[in-house]
Protein backbone atom coordinates (compact mmCIF):
# COMPACT_ATOMS: atom_id res chain seq x y z
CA UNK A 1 142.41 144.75 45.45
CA UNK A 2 139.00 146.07 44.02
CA UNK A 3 140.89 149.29 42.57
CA UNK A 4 143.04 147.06 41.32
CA UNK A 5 140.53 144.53 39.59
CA UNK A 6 138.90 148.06 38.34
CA UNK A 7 142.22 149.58 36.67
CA UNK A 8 142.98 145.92 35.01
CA UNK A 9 139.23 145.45 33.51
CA UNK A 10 139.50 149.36 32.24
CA UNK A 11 142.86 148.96 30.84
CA UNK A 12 141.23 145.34 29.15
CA UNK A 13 138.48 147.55 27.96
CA UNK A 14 140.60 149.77 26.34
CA UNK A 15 142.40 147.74 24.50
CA UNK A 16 139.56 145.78 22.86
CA UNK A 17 138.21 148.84 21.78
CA UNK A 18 141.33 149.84 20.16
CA UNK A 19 141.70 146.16 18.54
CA UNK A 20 138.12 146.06 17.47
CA UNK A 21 135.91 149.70 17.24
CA UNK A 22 132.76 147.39 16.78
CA UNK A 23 133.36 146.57 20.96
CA UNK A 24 132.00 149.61 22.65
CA UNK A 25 129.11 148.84 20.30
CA UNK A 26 129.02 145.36 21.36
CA UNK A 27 129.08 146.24 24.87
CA UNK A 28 126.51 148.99 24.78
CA UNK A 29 123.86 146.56 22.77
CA UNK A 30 124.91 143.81 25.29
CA UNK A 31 123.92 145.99 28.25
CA UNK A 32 120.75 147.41 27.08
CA UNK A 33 119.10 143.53 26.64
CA UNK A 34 120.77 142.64 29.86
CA UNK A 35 118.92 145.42 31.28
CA UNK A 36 115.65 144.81 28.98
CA UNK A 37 115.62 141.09 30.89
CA UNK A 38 115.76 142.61 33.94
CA UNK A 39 113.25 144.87 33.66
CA UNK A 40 110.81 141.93 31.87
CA UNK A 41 111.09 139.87 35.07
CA UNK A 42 110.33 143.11 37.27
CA UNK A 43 107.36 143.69 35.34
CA UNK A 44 106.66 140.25 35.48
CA UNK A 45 106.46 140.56 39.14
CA UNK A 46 105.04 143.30 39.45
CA UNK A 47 102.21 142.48 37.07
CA UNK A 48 101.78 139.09 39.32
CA UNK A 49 101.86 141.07 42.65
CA UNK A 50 98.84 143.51 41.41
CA UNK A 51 97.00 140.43 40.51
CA UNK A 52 97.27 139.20 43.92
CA UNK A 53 95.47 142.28 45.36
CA UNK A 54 98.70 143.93 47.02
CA UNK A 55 97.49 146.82 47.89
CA UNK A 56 99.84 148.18 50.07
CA UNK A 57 102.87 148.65 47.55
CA UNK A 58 100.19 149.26 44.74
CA UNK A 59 101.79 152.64 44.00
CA UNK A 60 105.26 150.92 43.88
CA UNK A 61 104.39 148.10 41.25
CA UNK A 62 102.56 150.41 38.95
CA UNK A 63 105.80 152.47 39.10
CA UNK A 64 107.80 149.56 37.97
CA UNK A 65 105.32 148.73 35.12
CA UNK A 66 105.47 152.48 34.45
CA UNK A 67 109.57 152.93 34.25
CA UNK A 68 109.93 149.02 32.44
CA UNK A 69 107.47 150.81 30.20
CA UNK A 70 109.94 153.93 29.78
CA UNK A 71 113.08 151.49 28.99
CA UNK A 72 111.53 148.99 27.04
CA UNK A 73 109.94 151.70 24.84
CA UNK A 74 112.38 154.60 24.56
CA UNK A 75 115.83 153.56 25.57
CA UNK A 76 115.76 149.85 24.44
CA UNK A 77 115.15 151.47 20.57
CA UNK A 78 118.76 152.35 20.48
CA UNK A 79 119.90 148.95 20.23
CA UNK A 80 119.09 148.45 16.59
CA UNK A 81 122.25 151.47 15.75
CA UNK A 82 124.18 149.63 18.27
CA UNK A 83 123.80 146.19 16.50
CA UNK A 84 123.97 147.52 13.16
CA UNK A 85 127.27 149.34 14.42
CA UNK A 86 128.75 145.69 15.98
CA UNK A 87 127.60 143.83 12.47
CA UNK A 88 129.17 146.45 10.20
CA UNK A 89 132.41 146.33 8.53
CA UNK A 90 135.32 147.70 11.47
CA UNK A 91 137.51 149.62 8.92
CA UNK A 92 138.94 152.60 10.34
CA UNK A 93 140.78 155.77 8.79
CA UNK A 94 143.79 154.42 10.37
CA UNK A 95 144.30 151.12 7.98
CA UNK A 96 144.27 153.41 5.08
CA UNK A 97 147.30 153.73 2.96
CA UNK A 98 149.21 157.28 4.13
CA UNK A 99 149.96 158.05 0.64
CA UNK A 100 146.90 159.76 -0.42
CA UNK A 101 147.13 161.94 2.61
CA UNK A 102 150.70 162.92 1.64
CA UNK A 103 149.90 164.05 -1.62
CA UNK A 104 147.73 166.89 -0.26
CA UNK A 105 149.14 170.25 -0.91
C-alpha cells in the first residue's frame, strides 16, 4: 500500500508540474519555510535549554544553533528565485505558435 500511495503522489506530482511549470517552484519555496519553522523552534529550544544551564548536551544545542544558523543563512536565501519563479508569468516554448519554427530553413 505505501508503494502504492508513493507511485500515485509521484504520478500527481508530475502532472502538476506539467499543467503548471511554476509548481516545482512552488513546492521547493514551500519546503524551504517549512523547514525554516522547524529549525526556528529548534533553535528556540535550544536557546531555552542553554539558558537553563544544561550542561550535559551543551555541545548538542550549540550544534543546533550552529546548523539553524547554516540553513537560515545560506540555504533559506534561495527562496527569493524560487518565489520570484512561482509569481512569474508560466509561459512556456510549448504554447507558442509552430509557425515561426517552420519557417526556418
Amino acid at each position: 500500500m505505501r508503494e502504492f500511495t508513493w507511485t500515485r503522489s509521484n504520478v500527481a506530482r508530475r502532472q502538476l508540474a506539467h499543467k503548471n511549470p511554476a509548481a516545482g517552484d512552488f513546492r521547493m519555496f514551500g519546503g524551504y519555510v517549512t523547514m525554516a519553522c522547524m529549525w526556528a523552534r529548534m533553535a528556540a529550544g535550544a536557546v531555552n535549554k542553554l539558558d537553563w544551564g544544561d550542561a550535559e548536551a551543551a555541545e548538542f544545542y550549540q550544534a543546533t544553533l550552529a546548523t539553524a544558523v547554516f540553513h537560515n543563512g545560506r540555504l533559506l536565501s534561495g527562496t527569493q528565485a524560487h518565489a520570484t519563479c512561482t509569481l512569474g508569468p508560466t509561459r512556456t516554448p510549448m504554447q507558442l505558435a509552430p509557425e515561426p519554427f517552420s519557417s526556418m530553413d
